[in-house]
Protein backbone atom coordinates (compact mmCIF):
# COMPACT_ATOMS: atom_id res chain seq x y z
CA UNK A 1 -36.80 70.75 -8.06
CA UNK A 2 -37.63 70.57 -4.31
CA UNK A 3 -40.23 72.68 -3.23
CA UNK A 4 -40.40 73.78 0.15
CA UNK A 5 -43.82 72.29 2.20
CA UNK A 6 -45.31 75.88 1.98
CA UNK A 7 -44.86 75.85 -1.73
CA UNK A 8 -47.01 72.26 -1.66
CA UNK A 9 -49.02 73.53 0.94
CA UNK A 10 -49.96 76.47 -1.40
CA UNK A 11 -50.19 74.13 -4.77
CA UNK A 12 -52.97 71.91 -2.40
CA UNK A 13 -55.17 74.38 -1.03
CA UNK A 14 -55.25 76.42 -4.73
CA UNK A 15 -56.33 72.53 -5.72
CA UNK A 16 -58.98 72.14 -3.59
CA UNK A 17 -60.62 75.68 -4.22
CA UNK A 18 -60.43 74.79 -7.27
CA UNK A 19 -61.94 71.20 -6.84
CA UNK A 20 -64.52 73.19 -4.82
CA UNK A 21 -65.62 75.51 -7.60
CA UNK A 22 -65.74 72.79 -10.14
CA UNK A 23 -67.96 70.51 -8.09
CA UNK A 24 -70.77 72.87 -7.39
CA UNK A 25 -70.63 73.88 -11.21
CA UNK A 26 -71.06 70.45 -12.39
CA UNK A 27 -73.61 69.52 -9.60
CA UNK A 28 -76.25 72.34 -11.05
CA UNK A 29 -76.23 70.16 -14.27
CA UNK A 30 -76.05 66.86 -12.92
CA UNK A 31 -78.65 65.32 -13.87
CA UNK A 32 -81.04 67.67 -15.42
CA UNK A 33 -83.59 65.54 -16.05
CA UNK A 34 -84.41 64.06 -12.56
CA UNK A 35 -84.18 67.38 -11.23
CA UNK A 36 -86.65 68.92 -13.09
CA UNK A 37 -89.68 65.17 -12.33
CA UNK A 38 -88.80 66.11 -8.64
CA UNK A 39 -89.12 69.62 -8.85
CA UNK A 40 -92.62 69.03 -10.80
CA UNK A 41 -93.42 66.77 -8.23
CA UNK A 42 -93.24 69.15 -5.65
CA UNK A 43 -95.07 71.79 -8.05
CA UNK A 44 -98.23 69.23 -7.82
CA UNK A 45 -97.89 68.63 -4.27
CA UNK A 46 -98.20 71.87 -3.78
CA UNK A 47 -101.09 72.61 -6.24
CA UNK A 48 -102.53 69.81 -4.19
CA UNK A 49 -102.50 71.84 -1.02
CA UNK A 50 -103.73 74.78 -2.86
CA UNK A 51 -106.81 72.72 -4.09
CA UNK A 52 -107.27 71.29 -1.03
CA UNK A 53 -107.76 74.65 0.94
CA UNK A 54 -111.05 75.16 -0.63
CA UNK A 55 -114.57 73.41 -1.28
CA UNK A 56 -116.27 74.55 -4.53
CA UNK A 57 -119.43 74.23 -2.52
CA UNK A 58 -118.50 77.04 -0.03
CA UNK A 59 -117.36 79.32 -3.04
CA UNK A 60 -119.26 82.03 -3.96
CA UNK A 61 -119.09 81.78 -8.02
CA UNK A 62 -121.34 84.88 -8.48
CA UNK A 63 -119.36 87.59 -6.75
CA UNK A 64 -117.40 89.96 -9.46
CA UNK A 65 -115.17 90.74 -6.91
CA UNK A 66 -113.93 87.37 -5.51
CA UNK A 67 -111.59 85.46 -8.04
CA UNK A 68 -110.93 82.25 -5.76
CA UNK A 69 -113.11 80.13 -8.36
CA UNK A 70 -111.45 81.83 -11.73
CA UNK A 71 -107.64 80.77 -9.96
CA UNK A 72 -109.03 77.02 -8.36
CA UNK A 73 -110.31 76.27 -11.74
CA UNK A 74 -106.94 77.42 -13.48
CA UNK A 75 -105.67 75.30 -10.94
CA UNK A 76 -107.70 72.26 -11.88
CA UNK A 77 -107.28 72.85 -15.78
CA UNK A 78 -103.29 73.17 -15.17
CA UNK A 79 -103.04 70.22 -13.29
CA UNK A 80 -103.44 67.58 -15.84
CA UNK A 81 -100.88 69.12 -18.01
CA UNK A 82 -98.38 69.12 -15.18
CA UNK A 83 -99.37 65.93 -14.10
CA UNK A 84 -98.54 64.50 -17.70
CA UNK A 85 -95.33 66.64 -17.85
CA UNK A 86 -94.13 64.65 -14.95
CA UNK A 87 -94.82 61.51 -16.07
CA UNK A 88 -92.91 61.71 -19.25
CA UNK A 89 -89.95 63.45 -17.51
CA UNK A 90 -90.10 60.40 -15.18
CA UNK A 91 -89.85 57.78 -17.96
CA UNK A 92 -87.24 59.66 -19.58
CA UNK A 93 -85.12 59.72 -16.78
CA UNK A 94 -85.64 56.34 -15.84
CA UNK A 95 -87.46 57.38 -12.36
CA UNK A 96 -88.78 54.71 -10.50
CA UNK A 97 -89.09 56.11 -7.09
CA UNK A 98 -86.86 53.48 -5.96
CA UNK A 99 -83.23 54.35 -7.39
CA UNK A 100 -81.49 53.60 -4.72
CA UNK A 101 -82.40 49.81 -4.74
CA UNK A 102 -82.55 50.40 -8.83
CA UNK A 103 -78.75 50.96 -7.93
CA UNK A 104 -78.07 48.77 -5.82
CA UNK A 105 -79.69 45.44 -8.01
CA UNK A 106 -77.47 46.42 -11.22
CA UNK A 107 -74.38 44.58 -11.02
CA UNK A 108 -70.82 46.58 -10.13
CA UNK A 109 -69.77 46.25 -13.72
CA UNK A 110 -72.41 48.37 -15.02
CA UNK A 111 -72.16 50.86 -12.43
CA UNK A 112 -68.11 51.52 -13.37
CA UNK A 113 -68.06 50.54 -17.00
CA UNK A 114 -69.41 52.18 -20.37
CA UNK A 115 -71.48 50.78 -22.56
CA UNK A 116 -69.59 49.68 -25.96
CA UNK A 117 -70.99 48.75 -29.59
């Protein structure tokens, strides 16, 4: 059964697509949970920056035709329950804002081996 190099050659790269395709499928579910605290982190950062373009002294709450005060107060009310969503997604998924040195403190054992009963 000796196949040529091409053959091999063939068999490796077909591998490796494969490899390819299976990595970036598994890496949109990797890790759902931390995903989805940093993507509501941004979300508040940028609700932030929203909130922070405008003084509700300078707007004009009277005019029919402006809506800047109806959207900043959605804003505001939205905030907390974003805010809270983030939080419990974070202590779900074990988020400390540090997992890197959360890694690296746990001892090699635990970072290879399952847990058994």
């Amino acid at each position: 059964m000796a196949e040529t190099l091409e053959e091999l050659q063939d068999k490796v790269a077909k591998l490796e697509k494969e490899l390819a395709f299976s990595e970036s499928v598994r890496s949109v579910y990797e890790n759902g949970a931390a995903k989805l605290y940093y993507s509501l982190q941004r979300k508040m950062s940028e609700m932030a920056n929203a909130l922070n373009k405008y003084s509700l002294e300078s707007l004009d709450m009277a005019s029919k035709s402006d809506a800047t005060f109806e959207r900043v107060f959605k804003l505001l009310e939205k905030s907390e329950t974003i805010s809270s969503a983030a939080k419990g997604l974070g202590e779900v998924a074990s988020i400390t804002g540090n997992e890197k040195a959360d890694v690296e403190k746990r001892p090699f054992i635990e970072t290879v081996a399952t847990k058994r009963d």
